[in-house]
Protein backbone atom coordinates (compact mmCIF):
# COMPACT_ATOMS: atom_id res chain seq x y z
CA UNK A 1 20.86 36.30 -22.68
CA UNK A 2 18.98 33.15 -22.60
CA UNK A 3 16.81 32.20 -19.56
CA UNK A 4 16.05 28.46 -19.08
CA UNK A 5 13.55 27.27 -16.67
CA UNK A 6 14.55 25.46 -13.67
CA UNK A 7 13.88 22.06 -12.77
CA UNK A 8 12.97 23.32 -9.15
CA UNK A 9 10.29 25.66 -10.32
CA UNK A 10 8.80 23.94 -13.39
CA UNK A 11 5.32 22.83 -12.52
CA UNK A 12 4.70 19.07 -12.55
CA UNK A 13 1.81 17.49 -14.36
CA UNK A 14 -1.02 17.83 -12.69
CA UNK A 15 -1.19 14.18 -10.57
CA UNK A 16 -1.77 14.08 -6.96
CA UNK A 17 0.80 13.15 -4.60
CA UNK A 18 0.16 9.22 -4.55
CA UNK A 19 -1.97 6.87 -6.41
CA UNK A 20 -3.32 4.19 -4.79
CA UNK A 21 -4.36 0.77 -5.89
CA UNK A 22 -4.82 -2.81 -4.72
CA UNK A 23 -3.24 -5.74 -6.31
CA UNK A 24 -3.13 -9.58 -5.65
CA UNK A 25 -4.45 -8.26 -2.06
CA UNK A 26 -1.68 -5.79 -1.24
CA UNK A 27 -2.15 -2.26 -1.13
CA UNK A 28 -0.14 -0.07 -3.88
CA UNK A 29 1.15 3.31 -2.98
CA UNK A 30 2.74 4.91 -6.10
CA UNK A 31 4.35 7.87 -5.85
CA UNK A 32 4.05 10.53 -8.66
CA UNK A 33 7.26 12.19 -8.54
CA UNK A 34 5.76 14.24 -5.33
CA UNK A 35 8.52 13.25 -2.35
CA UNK A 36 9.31 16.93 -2.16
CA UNK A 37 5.93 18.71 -1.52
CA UNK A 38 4.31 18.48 2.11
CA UNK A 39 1.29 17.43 0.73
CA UNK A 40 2.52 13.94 0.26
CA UNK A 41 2.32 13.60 4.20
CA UNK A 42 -1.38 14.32 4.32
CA UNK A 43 -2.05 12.07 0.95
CA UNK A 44 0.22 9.28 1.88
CA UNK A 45 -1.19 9.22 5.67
CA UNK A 46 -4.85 8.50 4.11
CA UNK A 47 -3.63 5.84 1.48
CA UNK A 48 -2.03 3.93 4.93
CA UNK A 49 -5.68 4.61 6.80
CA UNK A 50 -7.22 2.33 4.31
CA UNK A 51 -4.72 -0.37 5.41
CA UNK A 52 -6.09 -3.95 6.88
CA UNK A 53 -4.16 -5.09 9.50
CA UNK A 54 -1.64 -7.20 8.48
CA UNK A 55 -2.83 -6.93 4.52
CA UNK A 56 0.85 -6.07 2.61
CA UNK A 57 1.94 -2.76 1.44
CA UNK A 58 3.71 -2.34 -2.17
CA UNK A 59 5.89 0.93 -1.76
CA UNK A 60 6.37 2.11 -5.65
CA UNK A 61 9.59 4.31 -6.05
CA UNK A 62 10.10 4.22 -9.61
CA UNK A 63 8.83 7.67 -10.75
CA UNK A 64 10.75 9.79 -8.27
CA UNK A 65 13.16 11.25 -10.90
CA UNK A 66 12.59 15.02 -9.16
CA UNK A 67 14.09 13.91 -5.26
CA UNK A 68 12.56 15.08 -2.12
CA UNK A 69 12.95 16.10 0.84
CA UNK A 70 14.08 14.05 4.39
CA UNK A 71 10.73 15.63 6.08
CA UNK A 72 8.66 13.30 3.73
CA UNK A 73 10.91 10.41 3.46
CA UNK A 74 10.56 10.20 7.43
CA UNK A 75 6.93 10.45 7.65
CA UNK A 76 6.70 7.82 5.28
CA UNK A 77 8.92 5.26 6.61
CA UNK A 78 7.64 6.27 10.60
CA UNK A 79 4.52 4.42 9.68
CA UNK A 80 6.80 0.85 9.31
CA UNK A 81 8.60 1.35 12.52
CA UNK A 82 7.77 0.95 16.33
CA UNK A 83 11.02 2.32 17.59
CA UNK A 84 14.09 4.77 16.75
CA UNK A 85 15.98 3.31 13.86
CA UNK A 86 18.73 4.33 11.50
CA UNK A 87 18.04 5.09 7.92
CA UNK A 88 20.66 6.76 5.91
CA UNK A 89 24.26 7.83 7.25
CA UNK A 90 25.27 11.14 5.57
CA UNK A 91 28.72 12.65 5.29
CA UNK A 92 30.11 15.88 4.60
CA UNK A 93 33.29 16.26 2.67
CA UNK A 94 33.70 20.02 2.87
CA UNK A 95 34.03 19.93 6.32
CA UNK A 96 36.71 18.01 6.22
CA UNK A 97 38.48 19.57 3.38
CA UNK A 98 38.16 23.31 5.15
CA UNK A 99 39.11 21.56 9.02
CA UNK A 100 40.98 18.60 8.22
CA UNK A 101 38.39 16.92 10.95
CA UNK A 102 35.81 15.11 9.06
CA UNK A 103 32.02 14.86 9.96
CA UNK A 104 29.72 11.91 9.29
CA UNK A 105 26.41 11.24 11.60
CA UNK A 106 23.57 8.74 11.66
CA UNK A 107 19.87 9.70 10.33
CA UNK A 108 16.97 7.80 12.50
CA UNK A 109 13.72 7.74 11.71
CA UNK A 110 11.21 8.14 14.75
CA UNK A 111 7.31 6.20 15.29
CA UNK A 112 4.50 8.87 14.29
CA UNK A 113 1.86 8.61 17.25
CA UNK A 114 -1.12 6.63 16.04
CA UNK A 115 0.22 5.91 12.59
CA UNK A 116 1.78 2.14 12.22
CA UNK A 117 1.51 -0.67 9.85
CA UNK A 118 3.01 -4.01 11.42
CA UNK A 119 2.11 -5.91 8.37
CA UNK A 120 4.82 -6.64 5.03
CA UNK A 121 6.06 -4.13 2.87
CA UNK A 122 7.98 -4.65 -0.19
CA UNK A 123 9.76 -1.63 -2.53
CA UNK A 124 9.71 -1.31 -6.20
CA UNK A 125 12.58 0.83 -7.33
CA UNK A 126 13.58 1.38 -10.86
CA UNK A 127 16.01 3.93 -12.86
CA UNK A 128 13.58 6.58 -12.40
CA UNK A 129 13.98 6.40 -8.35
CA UNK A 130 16.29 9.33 -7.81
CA UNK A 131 17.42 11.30 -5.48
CA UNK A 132 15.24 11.18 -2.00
CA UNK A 133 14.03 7.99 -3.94
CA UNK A 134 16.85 6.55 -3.51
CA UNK A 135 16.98 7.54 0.06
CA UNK A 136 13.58 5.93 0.70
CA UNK A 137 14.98 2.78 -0.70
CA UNK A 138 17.96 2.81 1.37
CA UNK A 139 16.01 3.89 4.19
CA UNK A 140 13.36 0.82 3.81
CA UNK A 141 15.98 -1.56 3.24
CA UNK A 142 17.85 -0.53 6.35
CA UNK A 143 14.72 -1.53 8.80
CA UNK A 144 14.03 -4.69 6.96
CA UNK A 145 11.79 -3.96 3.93
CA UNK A 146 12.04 -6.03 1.09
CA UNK A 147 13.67 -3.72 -1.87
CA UNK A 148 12.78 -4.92 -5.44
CA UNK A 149 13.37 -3.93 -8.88
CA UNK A 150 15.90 -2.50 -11.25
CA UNK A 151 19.25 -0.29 -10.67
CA UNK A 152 18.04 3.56 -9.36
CA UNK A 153 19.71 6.23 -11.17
CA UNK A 154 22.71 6.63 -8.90
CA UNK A 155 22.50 10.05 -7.84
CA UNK A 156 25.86 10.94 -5.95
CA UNK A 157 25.20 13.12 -3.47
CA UNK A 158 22.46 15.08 -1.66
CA UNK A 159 22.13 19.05 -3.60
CA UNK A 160 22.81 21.87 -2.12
CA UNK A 161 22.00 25.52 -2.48
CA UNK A 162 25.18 27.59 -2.81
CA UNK A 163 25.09 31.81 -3.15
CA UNK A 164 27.87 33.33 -5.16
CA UNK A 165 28.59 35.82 -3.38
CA UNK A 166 29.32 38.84 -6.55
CA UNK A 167 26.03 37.68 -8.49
CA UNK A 168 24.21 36.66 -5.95
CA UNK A 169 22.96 33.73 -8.14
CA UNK A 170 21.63 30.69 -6.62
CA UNK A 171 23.75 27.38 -7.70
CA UNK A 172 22.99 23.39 -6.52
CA UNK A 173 25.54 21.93 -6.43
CA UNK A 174 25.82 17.55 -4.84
CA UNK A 175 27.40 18.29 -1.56
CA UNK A 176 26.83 15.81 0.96
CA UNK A 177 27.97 12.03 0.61
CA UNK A 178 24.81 9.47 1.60
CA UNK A 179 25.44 6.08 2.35
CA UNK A 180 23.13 2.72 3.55
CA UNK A 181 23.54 2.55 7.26
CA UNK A 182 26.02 -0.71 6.10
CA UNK A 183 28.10 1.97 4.72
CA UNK A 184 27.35 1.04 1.17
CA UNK A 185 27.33 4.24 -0.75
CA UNK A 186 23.58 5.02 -2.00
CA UNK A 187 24.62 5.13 -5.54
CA UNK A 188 26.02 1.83 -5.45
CA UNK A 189 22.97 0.50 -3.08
CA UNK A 190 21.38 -2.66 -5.71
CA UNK A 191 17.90 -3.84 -5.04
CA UNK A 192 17.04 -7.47 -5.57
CA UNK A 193 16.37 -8.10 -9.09
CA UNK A 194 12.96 -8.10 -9.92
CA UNK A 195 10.52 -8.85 -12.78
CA UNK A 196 7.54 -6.43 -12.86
CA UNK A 197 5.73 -8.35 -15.12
């Protein structure tokens, strides 16, 4: 038998959450493949305390290869909003294969109480933005965030845990369909072309 290690329990390099720099005046918030560990709320929430009012915010996406989670994608984009708004429409298909009724509903992403940033905010993605990266990138896009940079990687679907039931073995499987809240698919979402130069 031959054990592998899994991608979902491999530790990262050691890198903290976010790395934060300013450039050309904006503020830089680079995210180090981190958008599924709670921490990132905490070291996100103190990058966006050092914001000026009204100085620009650079969102980088583009090493996010590991996903994330919705919990972190929504505390992150509730600092760029001052009321509900839709991010990401989601879909299930296996509902509607089992039923024959299908079942699609509309993700919003809620203010956080004494955490806003009124000023601009532009998103560098890349083919390293997967997953929840994507998501984010969708999700920005959605409320009016300028989205910059190269193709993401086109993930299809959101994972899934699934139990077989004999084994009891543990499989992820993509599972839910995600689309823009246009009803572009998120794999086929393109970001204005960009050169990071």
């Amino acid at each position: 038998m031959v054990e592998l290690p899994s991608l979902y329990s491999m530790r990262r390099e050691e890198r903290p959450p976010v790395t934060v720099t300013e450039q050309h005046g904006s503020l830089v918030i680079r995210f180090n493949d981190a958008l599924g560990e709670t921490a990132t709320i905490a070291a996100f929430d103190a990058a966006m305390a050092g914001v000026r009012p009204g100085q620009p915010v650079v969102i980088d996406l583009t090493d996010t290869p590991g996903g994330g989670n919705t919990t972190v994608a929504r505390a992150i984009l509730g600092w760029f909003v001052d009321r509900p708004r839709a991010y990401q429409v989601h879909s299930l298909p296996a509902e509607q294969l089992a039923t024959g009724i299908p079942r699609q509903w509309i993700e919003q992403v809620l203010p956080r109480a004494g955490k806003h940033h009124a000023g601009p905010v532009r998103v560098l993605v890349g083919r390293w933005t997967g997953s929840m990266g994507e998501g984010l990138a969708i999700g920005f896009d959605a409320i009016g965030a300028e989205v910059t940079g190269q193709r993401m990687a086109g993930l299809l679907r959101a994972i899934y845990d699934h139990r077989l039931e004999h084994s009891g073995l543990v499989i992820k499987l993509p599972t839910e369909r995600l689309m823009h809240v246009d009803g572009t698919p998120r794999e086929q979402f393109v970001p204005d072309v960009a050169d990071r130069q």
